[in-house]
C-alpha atoms as a PDB file:
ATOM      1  CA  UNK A   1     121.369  99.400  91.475  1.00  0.00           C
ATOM      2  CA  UNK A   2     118.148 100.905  91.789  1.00  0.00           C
ATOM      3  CA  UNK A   3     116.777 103.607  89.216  1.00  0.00           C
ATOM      4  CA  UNK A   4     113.350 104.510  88.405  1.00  0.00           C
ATOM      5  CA  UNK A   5     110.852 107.331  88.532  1.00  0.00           C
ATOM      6  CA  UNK A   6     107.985 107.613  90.284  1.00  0.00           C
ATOM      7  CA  UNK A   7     105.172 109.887  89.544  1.00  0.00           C
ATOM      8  CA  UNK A   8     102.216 110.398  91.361  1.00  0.00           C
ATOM      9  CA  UNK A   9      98.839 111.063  89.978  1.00  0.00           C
ATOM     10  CA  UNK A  10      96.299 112.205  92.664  1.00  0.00           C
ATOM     11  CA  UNK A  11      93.214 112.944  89.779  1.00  0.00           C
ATOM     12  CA  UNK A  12      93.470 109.188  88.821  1.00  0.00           C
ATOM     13  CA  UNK A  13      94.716 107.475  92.231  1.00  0.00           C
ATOM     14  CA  UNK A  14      97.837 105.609  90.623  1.00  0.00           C
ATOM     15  CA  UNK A  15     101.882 105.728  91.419  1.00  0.00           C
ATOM     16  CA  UNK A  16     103.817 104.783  88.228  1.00  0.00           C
ATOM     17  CA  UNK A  17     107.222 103.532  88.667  1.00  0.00           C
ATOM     18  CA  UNK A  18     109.515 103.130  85.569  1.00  0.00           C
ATOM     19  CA  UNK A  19     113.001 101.808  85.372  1.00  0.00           C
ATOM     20  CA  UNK A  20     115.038  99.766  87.309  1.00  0.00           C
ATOM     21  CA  UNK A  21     113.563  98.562  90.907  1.00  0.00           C
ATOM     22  CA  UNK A  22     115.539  95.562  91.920  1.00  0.00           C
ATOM     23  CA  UNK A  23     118.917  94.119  89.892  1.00  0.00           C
ATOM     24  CA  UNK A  24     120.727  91.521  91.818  1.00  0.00           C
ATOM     25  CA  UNK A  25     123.740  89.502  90.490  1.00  0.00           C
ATOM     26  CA  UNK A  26     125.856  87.713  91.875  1.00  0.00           C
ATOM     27  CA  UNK A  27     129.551  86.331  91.026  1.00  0.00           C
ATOM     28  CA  UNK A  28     129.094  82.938  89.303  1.00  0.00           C
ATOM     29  CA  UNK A  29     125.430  82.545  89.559  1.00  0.00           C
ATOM     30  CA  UNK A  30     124.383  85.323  87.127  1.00  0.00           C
ATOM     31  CA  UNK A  31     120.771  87.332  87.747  1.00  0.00           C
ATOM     32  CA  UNK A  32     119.565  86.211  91.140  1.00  0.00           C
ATOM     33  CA  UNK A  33     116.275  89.046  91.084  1.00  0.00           C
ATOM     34  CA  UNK A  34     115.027  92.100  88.492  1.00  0.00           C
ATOM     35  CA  UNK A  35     112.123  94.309  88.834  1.00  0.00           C
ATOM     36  CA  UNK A  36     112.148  96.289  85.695  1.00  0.00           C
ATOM     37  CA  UNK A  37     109.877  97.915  83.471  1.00  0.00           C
ATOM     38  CA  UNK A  38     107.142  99.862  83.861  1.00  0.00           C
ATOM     39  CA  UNK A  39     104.489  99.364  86.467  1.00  0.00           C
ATOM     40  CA  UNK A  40     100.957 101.472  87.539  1.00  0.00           C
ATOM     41  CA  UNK A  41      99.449 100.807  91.030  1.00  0.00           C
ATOM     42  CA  UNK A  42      96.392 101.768  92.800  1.00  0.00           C
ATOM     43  CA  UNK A  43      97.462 104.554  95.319  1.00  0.00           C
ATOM     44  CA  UNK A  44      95.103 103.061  98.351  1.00  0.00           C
ATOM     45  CA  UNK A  45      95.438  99.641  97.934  1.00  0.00           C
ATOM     46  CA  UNK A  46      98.950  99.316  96.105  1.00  0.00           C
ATOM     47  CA  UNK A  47      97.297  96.769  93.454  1.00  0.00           C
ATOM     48  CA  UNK A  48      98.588  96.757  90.317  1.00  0.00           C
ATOM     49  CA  UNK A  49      96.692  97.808  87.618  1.00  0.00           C
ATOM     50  CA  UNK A  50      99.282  97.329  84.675  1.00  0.00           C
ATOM     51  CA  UNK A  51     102.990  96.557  84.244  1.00  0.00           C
ATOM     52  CA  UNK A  52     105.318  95.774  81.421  1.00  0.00           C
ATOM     53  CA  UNK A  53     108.385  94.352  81.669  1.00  0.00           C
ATOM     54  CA  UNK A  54     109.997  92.021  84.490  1.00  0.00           C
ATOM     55  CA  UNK A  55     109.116  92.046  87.675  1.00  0.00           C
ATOM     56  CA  UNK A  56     109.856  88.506  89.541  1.00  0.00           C
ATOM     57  CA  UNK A  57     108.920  89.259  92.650  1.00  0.00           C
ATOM     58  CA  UNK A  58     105.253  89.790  91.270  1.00  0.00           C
ATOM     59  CA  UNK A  59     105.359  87.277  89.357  1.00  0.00           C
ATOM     60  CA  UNK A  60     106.650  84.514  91.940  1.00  0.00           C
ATOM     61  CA  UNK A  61     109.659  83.980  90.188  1.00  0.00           C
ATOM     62  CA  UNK A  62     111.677  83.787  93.629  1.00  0.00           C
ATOM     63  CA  UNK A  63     113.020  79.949  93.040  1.00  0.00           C
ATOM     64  CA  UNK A  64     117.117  81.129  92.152  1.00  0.00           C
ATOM     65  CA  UNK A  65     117.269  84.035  94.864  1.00  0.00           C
ATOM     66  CA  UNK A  66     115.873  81.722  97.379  1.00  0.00           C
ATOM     67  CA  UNK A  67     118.007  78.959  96.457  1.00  0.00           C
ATOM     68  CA  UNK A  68     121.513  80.730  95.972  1.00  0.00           C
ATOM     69  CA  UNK A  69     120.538  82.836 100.086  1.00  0.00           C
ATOM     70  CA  UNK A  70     119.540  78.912 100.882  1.00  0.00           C
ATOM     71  CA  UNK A  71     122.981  77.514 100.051  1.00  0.00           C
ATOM     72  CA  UNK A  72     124.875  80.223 101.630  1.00  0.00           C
ATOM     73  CA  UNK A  73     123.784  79.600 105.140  1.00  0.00           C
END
């Protein structure tokens, strides 16, 4: 379940999200996908300009989420 902050600084043109984005299990394959952590964007472009924690999606770490939607079809 999703739970994070966001806080939006206008003065520096970053969004900061911190906490819990994206947490999928599922029964008998464990973590599928987490975004977690703490991460600071550019407001116009949406870039990131720093993040700590895990965040698989922006990292490219799609490979077990992919495959465990893949072998449900």
């Amino acid at each position: 379940n999703p739970w994070f902050t966001v806080v939006v600084d206008p003065a520096a043109a970053t969004v900061t999200l911190t906490g819990t984005l994206v947490n999928i299990h599922a029964l008998g394959a464990g973590l599928l996908l987490m975004e977690v952590g703490r991460i600071v964007q550019d407001l116009a472009t949406g870039d990131p300009l720093f993040s700590a924690g895990r965040f698989m999606i922006m990292e490219g770490d799609l490979g077990k989420v992919c495959s465990f939607f893949a072998a449900a079809v």
